[in-house]
N, C-alpha and C. Protein backbone atom coordinates (compact mmCIF):
# COMPACT_ATOMS: atom_id res chain seq x y z
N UNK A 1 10.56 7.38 13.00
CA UNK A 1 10.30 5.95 12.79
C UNK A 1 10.39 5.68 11.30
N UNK A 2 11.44 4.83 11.20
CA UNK A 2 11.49 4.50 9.30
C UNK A 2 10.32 2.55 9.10
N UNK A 3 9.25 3.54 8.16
CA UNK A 3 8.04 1.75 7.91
C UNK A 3 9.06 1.60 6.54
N UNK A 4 8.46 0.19 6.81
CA UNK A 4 9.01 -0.76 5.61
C UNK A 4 7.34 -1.74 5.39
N UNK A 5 7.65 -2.19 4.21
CA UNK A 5 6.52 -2.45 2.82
C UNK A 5 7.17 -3.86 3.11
N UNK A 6 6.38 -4.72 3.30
CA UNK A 6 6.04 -6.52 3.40
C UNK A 6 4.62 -7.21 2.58
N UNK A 7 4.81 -7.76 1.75
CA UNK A 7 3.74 -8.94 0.99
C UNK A 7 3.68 -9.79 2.12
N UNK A 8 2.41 -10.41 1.81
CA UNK A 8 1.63 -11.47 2.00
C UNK A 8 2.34 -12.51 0.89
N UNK A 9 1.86 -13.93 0.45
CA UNK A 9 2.28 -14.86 0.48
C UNK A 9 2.01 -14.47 -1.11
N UNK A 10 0.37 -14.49 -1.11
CA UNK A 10 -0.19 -13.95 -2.49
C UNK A 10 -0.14 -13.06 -2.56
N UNK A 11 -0.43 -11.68 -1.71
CA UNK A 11 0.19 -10.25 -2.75
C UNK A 11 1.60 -10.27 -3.64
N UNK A 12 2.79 -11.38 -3.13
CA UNK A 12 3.86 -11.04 -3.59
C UNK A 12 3.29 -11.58 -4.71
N UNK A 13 2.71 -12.65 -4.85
CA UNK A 13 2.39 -13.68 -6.41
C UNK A 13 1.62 -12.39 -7.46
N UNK A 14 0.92 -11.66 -7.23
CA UNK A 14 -0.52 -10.79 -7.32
C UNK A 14 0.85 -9.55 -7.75
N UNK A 15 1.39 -9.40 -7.29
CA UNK A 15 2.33 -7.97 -7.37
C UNK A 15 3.75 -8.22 -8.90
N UNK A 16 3.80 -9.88 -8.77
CA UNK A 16 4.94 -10.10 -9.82
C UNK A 16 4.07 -10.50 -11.25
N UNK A 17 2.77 -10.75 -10.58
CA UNK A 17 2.37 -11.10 -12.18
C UNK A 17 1.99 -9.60 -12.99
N UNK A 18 1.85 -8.46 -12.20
CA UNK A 18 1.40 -6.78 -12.63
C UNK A 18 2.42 -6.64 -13.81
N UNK A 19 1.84 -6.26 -15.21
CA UNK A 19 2.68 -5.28 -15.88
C UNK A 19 3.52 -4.00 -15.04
N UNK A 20 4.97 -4.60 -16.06
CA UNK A 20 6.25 -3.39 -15.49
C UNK A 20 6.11 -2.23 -15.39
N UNK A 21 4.82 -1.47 -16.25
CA UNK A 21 5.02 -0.17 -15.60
C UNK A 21 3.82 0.41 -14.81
N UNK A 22 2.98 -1.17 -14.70
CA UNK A 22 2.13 -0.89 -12.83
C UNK A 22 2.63 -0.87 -12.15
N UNK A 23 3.48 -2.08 -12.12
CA UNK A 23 4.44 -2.16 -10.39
C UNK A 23 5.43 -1.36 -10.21
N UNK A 24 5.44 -0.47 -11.62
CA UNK A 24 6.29 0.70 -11.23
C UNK A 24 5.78 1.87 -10.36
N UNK A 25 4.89 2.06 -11.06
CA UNK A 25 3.33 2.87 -10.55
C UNK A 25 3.07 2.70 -8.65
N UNK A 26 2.65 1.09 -8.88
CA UNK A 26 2.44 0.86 -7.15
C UNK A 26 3.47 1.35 -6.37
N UNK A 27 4.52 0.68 -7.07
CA UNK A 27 6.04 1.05 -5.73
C UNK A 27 6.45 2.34 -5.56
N UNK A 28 6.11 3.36 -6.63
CA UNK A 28 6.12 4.61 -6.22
C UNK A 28 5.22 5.33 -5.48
N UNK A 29 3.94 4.82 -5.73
CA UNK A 29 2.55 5.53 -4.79
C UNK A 29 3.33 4.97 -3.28
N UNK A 30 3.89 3.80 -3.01
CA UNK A 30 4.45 2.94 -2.03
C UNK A 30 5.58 3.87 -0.78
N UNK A 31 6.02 4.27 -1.88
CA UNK A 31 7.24 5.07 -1.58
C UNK A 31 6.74 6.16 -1.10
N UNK A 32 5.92 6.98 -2.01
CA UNK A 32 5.12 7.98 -1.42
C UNK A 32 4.89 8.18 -0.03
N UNK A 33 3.83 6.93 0.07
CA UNK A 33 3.41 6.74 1.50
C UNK A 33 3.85 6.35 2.77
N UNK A 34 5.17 5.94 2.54
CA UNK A 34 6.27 6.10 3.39
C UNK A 34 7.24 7.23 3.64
N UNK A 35 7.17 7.72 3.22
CA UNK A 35 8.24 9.17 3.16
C UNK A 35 6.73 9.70 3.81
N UNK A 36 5.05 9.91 3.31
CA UNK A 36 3.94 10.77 4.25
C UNK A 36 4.38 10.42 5.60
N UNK A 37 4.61 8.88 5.98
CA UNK A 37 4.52 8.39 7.32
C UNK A 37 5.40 8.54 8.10
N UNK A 38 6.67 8.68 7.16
CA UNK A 38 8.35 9.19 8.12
C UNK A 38 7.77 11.16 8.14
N UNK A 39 7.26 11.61 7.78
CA UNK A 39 7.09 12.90 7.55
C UNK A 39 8.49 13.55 6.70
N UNK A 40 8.64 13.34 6.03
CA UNK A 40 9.18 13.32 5.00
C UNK A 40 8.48 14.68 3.88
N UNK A 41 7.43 14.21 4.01
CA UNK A 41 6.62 15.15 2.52
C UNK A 41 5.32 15.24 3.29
N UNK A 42 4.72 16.37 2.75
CA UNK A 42 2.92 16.75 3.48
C UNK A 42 2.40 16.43 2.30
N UNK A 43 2.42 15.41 1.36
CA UNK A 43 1.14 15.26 0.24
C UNK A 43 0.57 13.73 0.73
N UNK A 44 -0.67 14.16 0.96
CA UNK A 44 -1.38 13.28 1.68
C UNK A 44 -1.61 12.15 0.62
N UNK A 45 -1.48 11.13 0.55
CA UNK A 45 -1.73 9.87 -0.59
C UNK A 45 -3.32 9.84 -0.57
N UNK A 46 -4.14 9.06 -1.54
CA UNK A 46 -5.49 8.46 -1.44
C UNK A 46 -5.72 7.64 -0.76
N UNK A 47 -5.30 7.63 0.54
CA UNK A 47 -5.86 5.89 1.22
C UNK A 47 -6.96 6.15 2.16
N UNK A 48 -7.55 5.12 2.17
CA UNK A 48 -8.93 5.08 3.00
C UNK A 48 -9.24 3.94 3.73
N UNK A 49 -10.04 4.18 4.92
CA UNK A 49 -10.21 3.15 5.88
C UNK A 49 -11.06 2.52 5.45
N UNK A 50 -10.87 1.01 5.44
CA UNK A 50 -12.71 0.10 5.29
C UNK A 50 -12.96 -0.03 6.18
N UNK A 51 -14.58 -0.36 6.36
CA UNK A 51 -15.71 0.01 7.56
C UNK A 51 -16.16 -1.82 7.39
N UNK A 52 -16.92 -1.82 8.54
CA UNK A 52 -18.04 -2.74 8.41
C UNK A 52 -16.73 -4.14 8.67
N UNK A 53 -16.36 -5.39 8.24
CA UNK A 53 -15.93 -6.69 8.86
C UNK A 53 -14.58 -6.32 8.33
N UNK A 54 -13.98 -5.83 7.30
CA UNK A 54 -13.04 -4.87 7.07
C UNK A 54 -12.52 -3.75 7.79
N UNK A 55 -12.67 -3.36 8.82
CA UNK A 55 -12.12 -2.14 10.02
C UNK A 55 -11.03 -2.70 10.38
N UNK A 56 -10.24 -1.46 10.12
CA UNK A 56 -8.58 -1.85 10.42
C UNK A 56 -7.68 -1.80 9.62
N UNK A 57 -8.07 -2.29 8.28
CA UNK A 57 -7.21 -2.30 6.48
C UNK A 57 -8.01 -1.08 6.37
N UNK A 58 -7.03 -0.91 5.55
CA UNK A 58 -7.02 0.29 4.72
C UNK A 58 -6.34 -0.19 3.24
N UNK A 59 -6.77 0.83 2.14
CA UNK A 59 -6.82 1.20 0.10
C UNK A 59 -6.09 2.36 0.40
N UNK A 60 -5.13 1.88 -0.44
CA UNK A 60 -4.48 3.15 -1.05
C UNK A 60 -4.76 2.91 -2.90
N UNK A 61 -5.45 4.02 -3.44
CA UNK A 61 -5.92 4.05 -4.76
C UNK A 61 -4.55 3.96 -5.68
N UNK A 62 -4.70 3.71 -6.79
CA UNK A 62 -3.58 4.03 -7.47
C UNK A 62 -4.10 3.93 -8.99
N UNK A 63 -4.22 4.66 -9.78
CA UNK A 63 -5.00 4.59 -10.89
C UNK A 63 -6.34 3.28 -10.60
N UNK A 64 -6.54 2.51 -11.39
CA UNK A 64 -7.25 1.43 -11.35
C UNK A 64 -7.04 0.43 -10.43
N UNK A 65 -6.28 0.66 -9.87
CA UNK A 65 -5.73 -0.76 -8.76
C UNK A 65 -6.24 0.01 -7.49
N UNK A 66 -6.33 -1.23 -6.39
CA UNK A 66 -6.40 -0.58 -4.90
C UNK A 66 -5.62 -1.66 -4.25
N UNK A 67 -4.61 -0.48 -3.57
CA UNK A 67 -4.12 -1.98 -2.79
C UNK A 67 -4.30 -2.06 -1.34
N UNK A 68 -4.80 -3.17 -0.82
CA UNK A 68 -5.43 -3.37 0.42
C UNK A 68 -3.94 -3.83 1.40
N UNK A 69 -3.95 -3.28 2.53
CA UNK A 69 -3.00 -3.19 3.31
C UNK A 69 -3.23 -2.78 4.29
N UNK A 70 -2.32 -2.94 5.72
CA UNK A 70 -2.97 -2.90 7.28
C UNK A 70 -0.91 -2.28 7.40
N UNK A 71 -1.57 -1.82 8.66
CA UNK A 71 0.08 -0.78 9.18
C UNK A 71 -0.11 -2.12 10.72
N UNK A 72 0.84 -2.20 10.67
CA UNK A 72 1.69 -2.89 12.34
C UNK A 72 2.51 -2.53 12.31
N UNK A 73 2.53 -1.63 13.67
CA UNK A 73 3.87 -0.58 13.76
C UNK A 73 4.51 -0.48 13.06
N UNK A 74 5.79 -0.18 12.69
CA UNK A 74 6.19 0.00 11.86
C UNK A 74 6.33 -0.69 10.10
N UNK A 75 5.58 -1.23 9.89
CA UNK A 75 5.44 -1.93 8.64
C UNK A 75 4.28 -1.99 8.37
N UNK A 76 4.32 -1.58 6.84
CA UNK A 76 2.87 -1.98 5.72
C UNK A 76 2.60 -3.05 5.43
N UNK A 77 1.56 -3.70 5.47
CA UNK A 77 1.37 -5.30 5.11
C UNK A 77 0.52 -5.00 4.01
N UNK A 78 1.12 -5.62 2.56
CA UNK A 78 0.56 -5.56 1.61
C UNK A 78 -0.34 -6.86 1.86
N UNK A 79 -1.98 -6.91 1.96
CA UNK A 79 -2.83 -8.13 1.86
C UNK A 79 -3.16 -8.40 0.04
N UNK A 80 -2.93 -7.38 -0.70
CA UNK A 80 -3.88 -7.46 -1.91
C UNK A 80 -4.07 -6.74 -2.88
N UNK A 81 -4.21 -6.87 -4.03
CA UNK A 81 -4.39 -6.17 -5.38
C UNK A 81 -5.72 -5.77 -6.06
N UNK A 82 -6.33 -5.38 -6.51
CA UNK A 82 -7.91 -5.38 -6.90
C UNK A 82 -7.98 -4.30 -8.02
């Protein structure tokens, strides 16, 4: 199964305003975690499930940033930057 990486309306806004060599940063942790999910590579990324009214999204860490995102079948839904 090949996932593909989709913004939200505001993550895309949230993702173009990032200095060039964050969103370099993100889209590679990005990449990462698509090649984990095609099985591609065994290095497990930092992502973690939220609990509590949040169950379901999931953080993938990336230095100082977390980016909040949910899997539907085959695609990542970027919700967010933090």
């Amino acid at each position: 199964m090949s996932y593909r990486i989709s913004f939200t309306r505001s993550s895309k806004r949230q993702h173009e305003k990032l200095d060039t060599a964050v969103k370099n940063r993100i889209d590679k942790s990005f990449r990462q975690l698509v090649d984990y999910y095609d099985g591609k590579t065994s290095k497990e990324p930092d992502v973690k499930s939220l609990s509590g009214k949040y169950n379901g999204i999931l953080r993938l860490r990336v230095g100082d940033y977390r980016i909040i995102f949910q899997v539907r079948g085959d695609e990542f839904l970027i919700l967010g930057f933090r």
